[in-house]
C-alpha atoms as a PDB file:
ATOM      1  CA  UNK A   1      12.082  15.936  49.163  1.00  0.00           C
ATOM      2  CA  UNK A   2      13.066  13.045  47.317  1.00  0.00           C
ATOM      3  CA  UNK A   3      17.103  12.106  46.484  1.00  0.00           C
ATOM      4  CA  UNK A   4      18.123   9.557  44.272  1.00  0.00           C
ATOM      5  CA  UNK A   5      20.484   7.844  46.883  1.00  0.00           C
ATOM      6  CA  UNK A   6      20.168   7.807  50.061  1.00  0.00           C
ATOM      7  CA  UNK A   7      23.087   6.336  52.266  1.00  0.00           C
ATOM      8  CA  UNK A   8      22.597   5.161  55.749  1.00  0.00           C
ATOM      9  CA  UNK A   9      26.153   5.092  57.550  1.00  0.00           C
ATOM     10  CA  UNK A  10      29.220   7.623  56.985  1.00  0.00           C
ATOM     11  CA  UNK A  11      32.007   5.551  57.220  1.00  0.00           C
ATOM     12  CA  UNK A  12      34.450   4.700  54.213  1.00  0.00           C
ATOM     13  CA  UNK A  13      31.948   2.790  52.567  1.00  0.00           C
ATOM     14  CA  UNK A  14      29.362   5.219  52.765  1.00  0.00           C
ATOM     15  CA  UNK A  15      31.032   8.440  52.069  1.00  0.00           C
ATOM     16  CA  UNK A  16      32.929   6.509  49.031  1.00  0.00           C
ATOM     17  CA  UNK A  17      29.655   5.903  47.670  1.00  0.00           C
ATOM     18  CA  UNK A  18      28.420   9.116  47.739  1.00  0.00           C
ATOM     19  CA  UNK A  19      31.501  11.042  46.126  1.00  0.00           C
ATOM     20  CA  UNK A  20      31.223   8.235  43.547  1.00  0.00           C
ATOM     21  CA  UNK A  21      27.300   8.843  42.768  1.00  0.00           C
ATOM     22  CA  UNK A  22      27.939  12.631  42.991  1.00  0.00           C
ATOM     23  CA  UNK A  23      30.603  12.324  40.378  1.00  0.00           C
ATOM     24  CA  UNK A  24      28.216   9.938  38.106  1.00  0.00           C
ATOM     25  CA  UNK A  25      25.134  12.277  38.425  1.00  0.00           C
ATOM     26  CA  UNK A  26      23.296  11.177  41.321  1.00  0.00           C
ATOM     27  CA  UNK A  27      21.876  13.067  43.960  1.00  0.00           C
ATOM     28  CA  UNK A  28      22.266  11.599  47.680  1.00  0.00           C
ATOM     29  CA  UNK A  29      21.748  12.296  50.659  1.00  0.00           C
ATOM     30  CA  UNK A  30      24.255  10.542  53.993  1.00  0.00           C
ATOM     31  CA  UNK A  31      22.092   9.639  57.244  1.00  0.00           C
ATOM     32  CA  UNK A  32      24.795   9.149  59.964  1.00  0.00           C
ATOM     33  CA  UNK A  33      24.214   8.101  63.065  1.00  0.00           C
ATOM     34  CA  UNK A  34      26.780   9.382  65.332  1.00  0.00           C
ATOM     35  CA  UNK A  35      27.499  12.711  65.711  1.00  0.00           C
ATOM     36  CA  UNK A  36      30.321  12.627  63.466  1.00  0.00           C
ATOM     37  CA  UNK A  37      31.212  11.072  60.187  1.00  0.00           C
ATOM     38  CA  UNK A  38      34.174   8.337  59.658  1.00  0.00           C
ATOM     39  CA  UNK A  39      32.880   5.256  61.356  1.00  0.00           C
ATOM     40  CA  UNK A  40      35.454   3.072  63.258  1.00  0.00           C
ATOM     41  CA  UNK A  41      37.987   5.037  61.954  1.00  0.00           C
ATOM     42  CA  UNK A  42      37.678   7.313  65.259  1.00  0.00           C
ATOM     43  CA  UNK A  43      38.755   3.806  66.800  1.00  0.00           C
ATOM     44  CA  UNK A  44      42.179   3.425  64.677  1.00  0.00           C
ATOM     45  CA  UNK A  45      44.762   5.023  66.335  1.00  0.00           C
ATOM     46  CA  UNK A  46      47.594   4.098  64.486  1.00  0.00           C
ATOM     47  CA  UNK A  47      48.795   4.938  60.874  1.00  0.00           C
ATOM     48  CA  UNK A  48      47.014   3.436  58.354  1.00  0.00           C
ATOM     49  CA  UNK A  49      49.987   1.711  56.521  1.00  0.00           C
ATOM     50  CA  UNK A  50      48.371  -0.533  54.467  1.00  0.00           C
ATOM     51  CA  UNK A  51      46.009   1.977  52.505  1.00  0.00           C
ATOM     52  CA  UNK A  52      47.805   3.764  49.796  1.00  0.00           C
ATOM     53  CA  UNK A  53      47.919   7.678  49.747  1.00  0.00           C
ATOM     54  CA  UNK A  54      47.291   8.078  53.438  1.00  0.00           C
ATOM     55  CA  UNK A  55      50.881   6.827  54.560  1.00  0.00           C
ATOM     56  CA  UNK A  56      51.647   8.517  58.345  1.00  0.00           C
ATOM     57  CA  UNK A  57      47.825   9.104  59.098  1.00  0.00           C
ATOM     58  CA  UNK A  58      45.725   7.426  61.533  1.00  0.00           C
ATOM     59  CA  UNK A  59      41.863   6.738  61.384  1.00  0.00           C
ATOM     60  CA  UNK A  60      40.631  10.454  63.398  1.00  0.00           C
ATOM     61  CA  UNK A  61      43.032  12.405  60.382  1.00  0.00           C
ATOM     62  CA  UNK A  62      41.142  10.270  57.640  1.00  0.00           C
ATOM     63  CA  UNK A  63      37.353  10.605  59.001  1.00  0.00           C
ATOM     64  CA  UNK A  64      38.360  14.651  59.012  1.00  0.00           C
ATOM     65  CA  UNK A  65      39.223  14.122  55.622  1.00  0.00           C
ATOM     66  CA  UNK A  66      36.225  11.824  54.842  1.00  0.00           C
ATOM     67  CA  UNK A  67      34.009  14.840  55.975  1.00  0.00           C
ATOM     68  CA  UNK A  68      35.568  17.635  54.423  1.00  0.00           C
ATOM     69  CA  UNK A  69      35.060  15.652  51.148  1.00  0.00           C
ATOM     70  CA  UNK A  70      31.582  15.482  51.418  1.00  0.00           C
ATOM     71  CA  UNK A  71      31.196  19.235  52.159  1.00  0.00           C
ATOM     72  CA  UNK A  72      33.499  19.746  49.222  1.00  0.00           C
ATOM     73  CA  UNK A  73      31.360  18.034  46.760  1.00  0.00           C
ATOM     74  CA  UNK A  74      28.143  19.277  48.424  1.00  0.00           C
ATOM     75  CA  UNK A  75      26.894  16.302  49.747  1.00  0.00           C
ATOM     76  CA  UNK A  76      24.080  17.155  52.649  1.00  0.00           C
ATOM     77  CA  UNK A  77      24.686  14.883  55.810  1.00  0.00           C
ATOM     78  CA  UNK A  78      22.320  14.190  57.988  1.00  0.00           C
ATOM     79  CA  UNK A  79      23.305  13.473  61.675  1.00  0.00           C
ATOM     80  CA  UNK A  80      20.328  11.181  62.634  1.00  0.00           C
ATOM     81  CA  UNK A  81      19.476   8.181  65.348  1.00  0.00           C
ATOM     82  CA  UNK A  82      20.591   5.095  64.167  1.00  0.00           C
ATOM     83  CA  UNK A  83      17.165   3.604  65.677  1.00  0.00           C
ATOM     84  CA  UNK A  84      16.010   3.824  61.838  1.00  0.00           C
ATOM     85  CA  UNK A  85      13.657   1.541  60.033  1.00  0.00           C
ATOM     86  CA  UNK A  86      14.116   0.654  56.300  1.00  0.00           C
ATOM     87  CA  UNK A  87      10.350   1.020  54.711  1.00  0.00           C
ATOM     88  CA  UNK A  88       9.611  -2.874  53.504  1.00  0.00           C
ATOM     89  CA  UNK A  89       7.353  -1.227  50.470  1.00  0.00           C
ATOM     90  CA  UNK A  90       9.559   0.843  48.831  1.00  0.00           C
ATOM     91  CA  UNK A  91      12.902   2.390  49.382  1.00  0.00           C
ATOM     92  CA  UNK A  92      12.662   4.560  52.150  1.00  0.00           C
ATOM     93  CA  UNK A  93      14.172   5.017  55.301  1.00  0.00           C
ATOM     94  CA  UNK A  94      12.558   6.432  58.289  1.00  0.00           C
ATOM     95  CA  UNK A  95      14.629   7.498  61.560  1.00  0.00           C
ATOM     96  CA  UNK A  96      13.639   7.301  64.999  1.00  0.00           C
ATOM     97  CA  UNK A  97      12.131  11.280  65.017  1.00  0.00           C
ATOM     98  CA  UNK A  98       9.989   9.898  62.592  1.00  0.00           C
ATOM     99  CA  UNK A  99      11.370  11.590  59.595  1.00  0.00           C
ATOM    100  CA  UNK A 100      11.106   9.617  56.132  1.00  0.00           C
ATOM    101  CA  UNK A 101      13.327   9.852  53.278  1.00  0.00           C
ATOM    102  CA  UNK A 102      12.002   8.494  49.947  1.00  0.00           C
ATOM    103  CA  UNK A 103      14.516   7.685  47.296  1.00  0.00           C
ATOM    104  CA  UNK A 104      15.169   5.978  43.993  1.00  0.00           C
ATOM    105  CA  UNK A 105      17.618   3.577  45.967  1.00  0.00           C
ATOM    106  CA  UNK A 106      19.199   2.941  49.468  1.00  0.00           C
ATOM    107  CA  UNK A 107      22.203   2.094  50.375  1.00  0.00           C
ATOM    108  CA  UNK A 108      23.123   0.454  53.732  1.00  0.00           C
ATOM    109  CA  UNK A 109      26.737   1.426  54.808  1.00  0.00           C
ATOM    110  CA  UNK A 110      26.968   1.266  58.668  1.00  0.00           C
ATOM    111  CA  UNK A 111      29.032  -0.908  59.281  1.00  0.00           C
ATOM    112  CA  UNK A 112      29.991  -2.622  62.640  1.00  0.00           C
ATOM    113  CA  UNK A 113      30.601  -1.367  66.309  1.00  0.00           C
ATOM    114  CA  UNK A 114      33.235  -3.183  69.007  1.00  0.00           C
ATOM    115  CA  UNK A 115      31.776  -6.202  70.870  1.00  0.00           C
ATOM    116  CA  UNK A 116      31.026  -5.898  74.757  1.00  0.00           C
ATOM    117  CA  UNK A 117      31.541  -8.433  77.501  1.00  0.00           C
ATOM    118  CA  UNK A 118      28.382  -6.940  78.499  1.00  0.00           C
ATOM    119  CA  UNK A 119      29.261  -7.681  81.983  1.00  0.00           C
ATOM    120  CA  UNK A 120      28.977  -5.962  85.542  1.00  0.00           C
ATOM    121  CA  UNK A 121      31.539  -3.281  86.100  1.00  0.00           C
ATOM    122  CA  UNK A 122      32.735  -2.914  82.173  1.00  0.00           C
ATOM    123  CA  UNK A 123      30.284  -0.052  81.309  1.00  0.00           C
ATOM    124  CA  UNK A 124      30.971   1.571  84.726  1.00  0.00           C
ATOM    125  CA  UNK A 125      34.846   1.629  84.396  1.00  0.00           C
ATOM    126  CA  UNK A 126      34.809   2.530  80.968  1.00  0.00           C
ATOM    127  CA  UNK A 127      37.560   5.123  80.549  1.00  0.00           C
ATOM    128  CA  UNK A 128      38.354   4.281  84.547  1.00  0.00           C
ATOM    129  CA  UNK A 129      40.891   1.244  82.936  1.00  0.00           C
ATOM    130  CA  UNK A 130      38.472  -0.480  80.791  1.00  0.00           C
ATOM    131  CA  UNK A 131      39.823   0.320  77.307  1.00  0.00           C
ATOM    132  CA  UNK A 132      39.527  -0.684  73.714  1.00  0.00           C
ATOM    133  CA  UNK A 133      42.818   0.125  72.825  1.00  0.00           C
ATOM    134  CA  UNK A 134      46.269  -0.496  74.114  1.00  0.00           C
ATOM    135  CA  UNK A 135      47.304   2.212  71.268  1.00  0.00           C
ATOM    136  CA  UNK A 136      45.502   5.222  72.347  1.00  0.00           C
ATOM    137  CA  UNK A 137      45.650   4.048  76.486  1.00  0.00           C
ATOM    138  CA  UNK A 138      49.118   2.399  76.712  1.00  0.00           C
ATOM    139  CA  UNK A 139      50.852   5.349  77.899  1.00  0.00           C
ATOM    140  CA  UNK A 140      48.578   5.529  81.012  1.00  0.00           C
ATOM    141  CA  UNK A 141      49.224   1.796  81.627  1.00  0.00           C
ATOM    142  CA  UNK A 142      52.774   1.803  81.207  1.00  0.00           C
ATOM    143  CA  UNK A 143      54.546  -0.245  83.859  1.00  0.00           C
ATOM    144  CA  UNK A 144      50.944  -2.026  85.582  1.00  0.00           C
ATOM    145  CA  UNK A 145      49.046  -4.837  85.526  1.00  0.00           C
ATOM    146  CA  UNK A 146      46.988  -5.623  82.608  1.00  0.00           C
ATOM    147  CA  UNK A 147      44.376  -8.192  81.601  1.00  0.00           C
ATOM    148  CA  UNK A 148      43.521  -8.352  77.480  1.00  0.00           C
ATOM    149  CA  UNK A 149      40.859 -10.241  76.533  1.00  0.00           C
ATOM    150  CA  UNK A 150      40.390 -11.538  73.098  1.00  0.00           C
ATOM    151  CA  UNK A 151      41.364 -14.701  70.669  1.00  0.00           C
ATOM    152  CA  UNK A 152      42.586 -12.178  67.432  1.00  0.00           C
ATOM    153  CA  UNK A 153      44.887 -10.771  66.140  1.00  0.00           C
ATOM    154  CA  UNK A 154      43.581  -7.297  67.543  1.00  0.00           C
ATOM    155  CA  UNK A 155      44.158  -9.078  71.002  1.00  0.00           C
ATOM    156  CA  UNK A 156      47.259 -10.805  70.636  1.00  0.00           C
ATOM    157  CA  UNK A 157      48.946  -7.183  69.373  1.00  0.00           C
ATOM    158  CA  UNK A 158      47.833  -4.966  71.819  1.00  0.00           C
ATOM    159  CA  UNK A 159      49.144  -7.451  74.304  1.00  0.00           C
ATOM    160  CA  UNK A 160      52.516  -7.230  72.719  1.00  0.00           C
ATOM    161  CA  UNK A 161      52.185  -3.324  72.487  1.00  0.00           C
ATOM    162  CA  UNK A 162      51.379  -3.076  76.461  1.00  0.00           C
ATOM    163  CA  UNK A 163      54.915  -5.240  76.729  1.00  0.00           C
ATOM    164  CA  UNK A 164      56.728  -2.489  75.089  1.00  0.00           C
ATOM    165  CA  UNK A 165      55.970  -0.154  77.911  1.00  0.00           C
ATOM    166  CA  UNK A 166      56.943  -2.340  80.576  1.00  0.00           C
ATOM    167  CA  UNK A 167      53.376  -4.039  81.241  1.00  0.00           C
ATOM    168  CA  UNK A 168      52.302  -7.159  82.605  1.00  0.00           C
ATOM    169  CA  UNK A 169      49.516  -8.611  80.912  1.00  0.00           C
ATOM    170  CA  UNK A 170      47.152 -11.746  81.415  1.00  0.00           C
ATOM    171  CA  UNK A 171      45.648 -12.040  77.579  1.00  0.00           C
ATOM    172  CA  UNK A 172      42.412 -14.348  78.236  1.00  0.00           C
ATOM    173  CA  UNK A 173      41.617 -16.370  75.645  1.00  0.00           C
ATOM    174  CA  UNK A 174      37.609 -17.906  75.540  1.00  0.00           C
ATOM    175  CA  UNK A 175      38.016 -20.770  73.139  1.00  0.00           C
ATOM    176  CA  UNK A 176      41.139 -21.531  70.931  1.00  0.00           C
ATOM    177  CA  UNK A 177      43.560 -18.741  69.432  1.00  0.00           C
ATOM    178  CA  UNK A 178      42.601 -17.482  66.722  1.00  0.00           C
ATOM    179  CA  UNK A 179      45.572 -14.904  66.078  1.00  0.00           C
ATOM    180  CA  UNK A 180      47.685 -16.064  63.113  1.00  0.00           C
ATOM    181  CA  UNK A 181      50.506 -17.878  63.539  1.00  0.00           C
ATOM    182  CA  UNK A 182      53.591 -14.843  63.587  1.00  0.00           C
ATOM    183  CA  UNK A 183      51.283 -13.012  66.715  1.00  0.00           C
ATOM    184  CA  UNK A 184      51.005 -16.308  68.688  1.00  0.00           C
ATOM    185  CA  UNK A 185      55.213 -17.422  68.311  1.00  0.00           C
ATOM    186  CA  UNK A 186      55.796 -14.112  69.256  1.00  0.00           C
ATOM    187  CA  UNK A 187      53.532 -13.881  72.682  1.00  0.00           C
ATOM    188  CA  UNK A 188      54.461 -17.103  73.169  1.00  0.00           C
ATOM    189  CA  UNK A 189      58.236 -15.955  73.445  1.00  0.00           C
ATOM    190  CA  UNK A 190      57.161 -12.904  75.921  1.00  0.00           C
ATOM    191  CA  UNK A 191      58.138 -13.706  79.151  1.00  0.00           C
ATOM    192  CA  UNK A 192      55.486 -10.684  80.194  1.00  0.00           C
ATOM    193  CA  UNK A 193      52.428 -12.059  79.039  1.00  0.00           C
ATOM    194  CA  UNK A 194      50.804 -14.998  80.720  1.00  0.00           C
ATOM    195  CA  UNK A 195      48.294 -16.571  78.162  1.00  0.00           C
ATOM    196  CA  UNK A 196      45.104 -17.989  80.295  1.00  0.00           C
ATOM    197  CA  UNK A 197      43.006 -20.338  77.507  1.00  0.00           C
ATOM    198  CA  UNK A 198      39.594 -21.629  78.069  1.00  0.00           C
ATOM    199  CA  UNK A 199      39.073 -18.630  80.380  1.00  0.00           C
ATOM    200  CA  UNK A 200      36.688 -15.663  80.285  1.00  0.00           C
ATOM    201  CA  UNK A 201      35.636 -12.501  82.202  1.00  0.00           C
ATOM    202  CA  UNK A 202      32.721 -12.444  83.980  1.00  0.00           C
ATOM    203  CA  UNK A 203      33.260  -9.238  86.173  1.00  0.00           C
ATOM    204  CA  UNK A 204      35.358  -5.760  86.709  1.00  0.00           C
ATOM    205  CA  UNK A 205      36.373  -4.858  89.750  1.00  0.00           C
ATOM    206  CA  UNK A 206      36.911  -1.287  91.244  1.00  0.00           C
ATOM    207  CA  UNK A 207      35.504   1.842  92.781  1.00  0.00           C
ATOM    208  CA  UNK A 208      36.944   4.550  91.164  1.00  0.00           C
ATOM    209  CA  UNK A 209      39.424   2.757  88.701  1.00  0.00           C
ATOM    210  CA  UNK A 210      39.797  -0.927  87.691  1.00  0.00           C
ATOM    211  CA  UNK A 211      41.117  -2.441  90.424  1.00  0.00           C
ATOM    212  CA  UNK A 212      41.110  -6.350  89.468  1.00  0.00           C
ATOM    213  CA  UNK A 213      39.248  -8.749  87.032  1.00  0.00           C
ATOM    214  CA  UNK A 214      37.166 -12.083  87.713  1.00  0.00           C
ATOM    215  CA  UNK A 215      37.542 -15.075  85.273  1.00  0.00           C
ATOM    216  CA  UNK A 216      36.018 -18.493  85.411  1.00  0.00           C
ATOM    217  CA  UNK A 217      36.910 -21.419  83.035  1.00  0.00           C
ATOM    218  CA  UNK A 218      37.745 -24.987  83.561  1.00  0.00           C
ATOM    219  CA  UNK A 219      39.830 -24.069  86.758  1.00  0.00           C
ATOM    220  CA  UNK A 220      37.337 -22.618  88.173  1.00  0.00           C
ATOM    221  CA  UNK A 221      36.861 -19.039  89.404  1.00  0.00           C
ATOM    222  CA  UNK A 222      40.164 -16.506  90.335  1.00  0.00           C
ATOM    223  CA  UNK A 223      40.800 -13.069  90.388  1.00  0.00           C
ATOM    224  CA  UNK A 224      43.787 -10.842  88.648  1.00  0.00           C
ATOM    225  CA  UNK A 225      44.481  -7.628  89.792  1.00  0.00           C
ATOM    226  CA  UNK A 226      44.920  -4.984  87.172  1.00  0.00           C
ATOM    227  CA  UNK A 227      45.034  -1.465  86.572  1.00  0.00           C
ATOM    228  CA  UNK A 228      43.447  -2.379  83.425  1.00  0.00           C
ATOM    229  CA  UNK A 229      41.270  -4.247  80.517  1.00  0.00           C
ATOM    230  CA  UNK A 230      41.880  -4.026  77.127  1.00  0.00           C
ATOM    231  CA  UNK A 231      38.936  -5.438  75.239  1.00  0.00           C
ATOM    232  CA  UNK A 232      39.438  -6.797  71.696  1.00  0.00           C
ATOM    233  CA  UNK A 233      36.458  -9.038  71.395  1.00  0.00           C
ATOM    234  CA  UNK A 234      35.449  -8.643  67.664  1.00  0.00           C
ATOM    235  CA  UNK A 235      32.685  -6.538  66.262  1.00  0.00           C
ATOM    236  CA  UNK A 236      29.391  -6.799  65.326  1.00  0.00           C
ATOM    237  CA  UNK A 237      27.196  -5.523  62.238  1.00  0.00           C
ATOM    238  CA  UNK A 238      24.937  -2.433  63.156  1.00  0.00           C
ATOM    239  CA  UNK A 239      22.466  -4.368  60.991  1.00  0.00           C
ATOM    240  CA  UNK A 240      19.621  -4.734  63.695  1.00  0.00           C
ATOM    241  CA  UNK A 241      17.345  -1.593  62.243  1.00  0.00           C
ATOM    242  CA  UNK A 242      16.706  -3.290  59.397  1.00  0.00           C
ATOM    243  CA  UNK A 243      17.104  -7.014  60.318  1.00  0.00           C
ATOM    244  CA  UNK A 244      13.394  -7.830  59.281  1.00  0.00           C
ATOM    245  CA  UNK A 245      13.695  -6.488  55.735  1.00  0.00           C
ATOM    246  CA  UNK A 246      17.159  -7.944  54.676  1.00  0.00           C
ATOM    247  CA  UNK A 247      18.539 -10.972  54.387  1.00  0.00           C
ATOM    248  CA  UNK A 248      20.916 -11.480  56.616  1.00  0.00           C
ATOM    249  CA  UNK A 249      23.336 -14.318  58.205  1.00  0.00           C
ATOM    250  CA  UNK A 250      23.316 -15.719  61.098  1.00  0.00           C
ATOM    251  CA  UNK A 251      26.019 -13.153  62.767  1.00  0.00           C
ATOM    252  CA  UNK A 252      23.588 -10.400  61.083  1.00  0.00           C
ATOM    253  CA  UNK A 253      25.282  -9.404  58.252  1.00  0.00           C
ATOM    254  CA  UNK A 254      23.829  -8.362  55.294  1.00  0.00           C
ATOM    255  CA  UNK A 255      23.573 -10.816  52.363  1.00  0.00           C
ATOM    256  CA  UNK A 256      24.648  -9.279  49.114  1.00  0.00           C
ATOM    257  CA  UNK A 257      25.643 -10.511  45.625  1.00  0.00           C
ATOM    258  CA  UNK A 258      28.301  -9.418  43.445  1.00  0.00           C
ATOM    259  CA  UNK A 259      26.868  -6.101  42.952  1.00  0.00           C
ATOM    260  CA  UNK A 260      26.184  -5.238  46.267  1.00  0.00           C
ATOM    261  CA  UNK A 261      22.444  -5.653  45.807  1.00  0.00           C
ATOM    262  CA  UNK A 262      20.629  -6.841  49.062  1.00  0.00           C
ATOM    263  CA  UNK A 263      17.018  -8.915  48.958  1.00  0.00           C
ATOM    264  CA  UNK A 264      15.447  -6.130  48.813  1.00  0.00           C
ATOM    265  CA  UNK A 265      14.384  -4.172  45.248  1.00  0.00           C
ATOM    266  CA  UNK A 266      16.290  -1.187  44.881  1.00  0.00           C
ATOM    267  CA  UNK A 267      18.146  -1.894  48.229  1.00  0.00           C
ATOM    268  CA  UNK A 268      22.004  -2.144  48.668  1.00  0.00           C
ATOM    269  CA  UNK A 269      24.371  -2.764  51.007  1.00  0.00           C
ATOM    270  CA  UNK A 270      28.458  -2.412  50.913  1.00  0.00           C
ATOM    271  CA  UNK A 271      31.150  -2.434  53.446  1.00  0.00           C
ATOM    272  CA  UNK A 272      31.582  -4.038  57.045  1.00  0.00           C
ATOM    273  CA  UNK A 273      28.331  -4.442  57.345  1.00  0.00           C
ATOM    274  CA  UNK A 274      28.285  -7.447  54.933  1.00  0.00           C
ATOM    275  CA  UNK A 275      30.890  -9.234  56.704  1.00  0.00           C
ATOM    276  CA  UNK A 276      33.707  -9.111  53.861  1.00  0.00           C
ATOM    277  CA  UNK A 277      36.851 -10.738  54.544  1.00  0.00           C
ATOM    278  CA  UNK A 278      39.302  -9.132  55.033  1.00  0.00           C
ATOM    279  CA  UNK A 279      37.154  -6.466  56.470  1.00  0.00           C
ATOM    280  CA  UNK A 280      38.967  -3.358  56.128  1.00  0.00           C
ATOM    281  CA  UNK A 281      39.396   0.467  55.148  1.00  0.00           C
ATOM    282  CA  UNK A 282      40.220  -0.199  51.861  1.00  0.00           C
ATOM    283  CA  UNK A 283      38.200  -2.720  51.183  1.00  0.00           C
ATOM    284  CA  UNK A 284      35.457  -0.765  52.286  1.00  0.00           C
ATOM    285  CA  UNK A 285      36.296   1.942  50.468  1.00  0.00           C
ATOM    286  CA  UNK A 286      36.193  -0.335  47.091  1.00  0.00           C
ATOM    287  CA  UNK A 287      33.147  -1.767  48.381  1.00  0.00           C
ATOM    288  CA  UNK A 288      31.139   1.606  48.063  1.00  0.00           C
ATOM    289  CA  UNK A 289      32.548   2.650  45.135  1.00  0.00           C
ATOM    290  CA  UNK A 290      31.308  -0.574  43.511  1.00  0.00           C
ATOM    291  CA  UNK A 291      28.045  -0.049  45.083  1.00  0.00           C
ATOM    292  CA  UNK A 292      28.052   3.672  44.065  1.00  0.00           C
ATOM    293  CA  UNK A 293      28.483   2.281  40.111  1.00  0.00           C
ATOM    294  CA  UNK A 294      26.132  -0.339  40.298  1.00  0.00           C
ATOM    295  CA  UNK A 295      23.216   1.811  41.770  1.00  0.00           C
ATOM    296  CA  UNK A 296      23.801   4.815  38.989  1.00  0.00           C
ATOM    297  CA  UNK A 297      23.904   1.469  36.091  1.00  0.00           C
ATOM    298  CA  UNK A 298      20.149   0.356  37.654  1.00  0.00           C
ATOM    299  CA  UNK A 299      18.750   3.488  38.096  1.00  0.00           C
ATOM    300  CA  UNK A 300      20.051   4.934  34.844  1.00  0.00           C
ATOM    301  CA  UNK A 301      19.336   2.167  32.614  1.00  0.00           C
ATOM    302  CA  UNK A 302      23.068   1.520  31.803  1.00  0.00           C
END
């Protein structure tokens, strides 16, 4: 069968695309890869204060929402691998069963995933004191040790959040800050944060549970013990599927112009996967709704 739309990724930008091509006329169809819609929201867990209408709700209560929508407006999902490969003849998109999907346009939506240290003893004590968020995990780190790693404002905050609950944290810092200004004066004022520059993680210790962390910069190698690590490295674009048959930058996101149409014919792209700055909720949520509008205006002549 053959949709009119088909949207890979069902995060904000993708599920605000479809509702707006339902609403305008067009059939679509949502590939997701996870096993759940919503994206990084499953990753925010704090109220979403700057995105209107949503006021005292964090990113899990939104993605809910986000997929009750689409079974409102009777939107078929599709929970597929995200191994999929974007057809370079026409617009297509085959997943990693082998399944293909023709359609009259495609739009790429996924959007980014959390950046790894990718180093020995991270993915082993994931959940065991390696964390991604001093938000959801702070409670179980109240009152220990902690190392943060991470240049951003991400970074800089959850180091300031750990304080709050009677932490002591080592933020390490690879290069130079990159936090604005108000989150550096402030950890700078902490007398429970020890900022370590120049520095960067090459291993996490521990059997069971973190135990301690192993840095090397310009000092040389040394060990902190800690109950935990909070990584906030960044993120990077889930734009490797279709890498050969976009444009893309050198970070890997998807080039786009001012309609959200890629390099490709009949192929567009909208959301964190095209690097916008700033890149969030909202903005992603405009981002697909422009995209949505701009693929009914091509494909209907308008």
């Amino acid at each position: 069968m053959s949709h009119e739309l088909v949207i890979v990724g069902g995060g904000p930008a993708g599920v605000s695309a479809a509702l707006w091509a339902r609403s305008l006329g067009l059939t679509a169809l949502v590939l997701e890869g996870e096993a759940r819609a919503g994206g990084q929201l499953h990753h925010i867990h704090f109220p979403l204060a700057n995105l209107p209408g949503v006021a005292g709700r964090d990113g899990p209560a939104l993605a809910a929402t986000l997929v009750a929508q689409l079974d409102g407006a009777g939107i078929e999902v599709r929970y597929e691998s995200l191994a999929v490969e974007l057809d370079p003849e026409s617009p297509a998109v085959r997943t990693a069963a082998g399944d293909r999907f023709p359609a009259s346009a495609v739009l790429v939506a996924t959007g980014v995933r959390r950046r790894r240290l990718d180093v020995p003893g991270e993915a082993a004590l994931e959940g065991r004191g390696v964390s991604w968020s001093a938000t959801q995990d702070r409670a179980r780190f109240a009152g220990q040790e902690v190392v943060v790693v991470g240049g951003g404002d991400g970074a800089y905050e959850n180091a300031l959040l750990l304080v709050e609950v009677g932490c002591t944290v080592t933020l390490v810092v690879r290069g130079r800050p990159r936090a604005r200004g108000d989150f550096r004066r402030r950890v700078a004022a902490c007398p429970g944060i020890e900022v370590l520059e120049g520095m960067h993680v090459t291993a996490v210790l521990g059997e069971e549970r973190v135990r301690a962390v192993r840095l090397e910069g310009p000092r040389g190698a040394l060990e902190r013990s800690a109950a935990g690590l909070v990584v906030k490295v960044g993120v990077i674009p889930n734009s490797e599927w279709c890498a050969k048959v976009l444009d893309h930058d050198r970070d890997g996101y998807i080039l786009v112009d001012r309609r959200s149409a890629t390099s490709r014919p009949r192929v567009w792209a909208a959301g964190d996967v095209t690097g916008p700055s700033p890149a969030a909720v909202a903005v992603a949520i405009g981002h697909g709704a422009l995209a949505g509008a701009a693929i009914r205006a091509t494909l209907r002549g308008d």
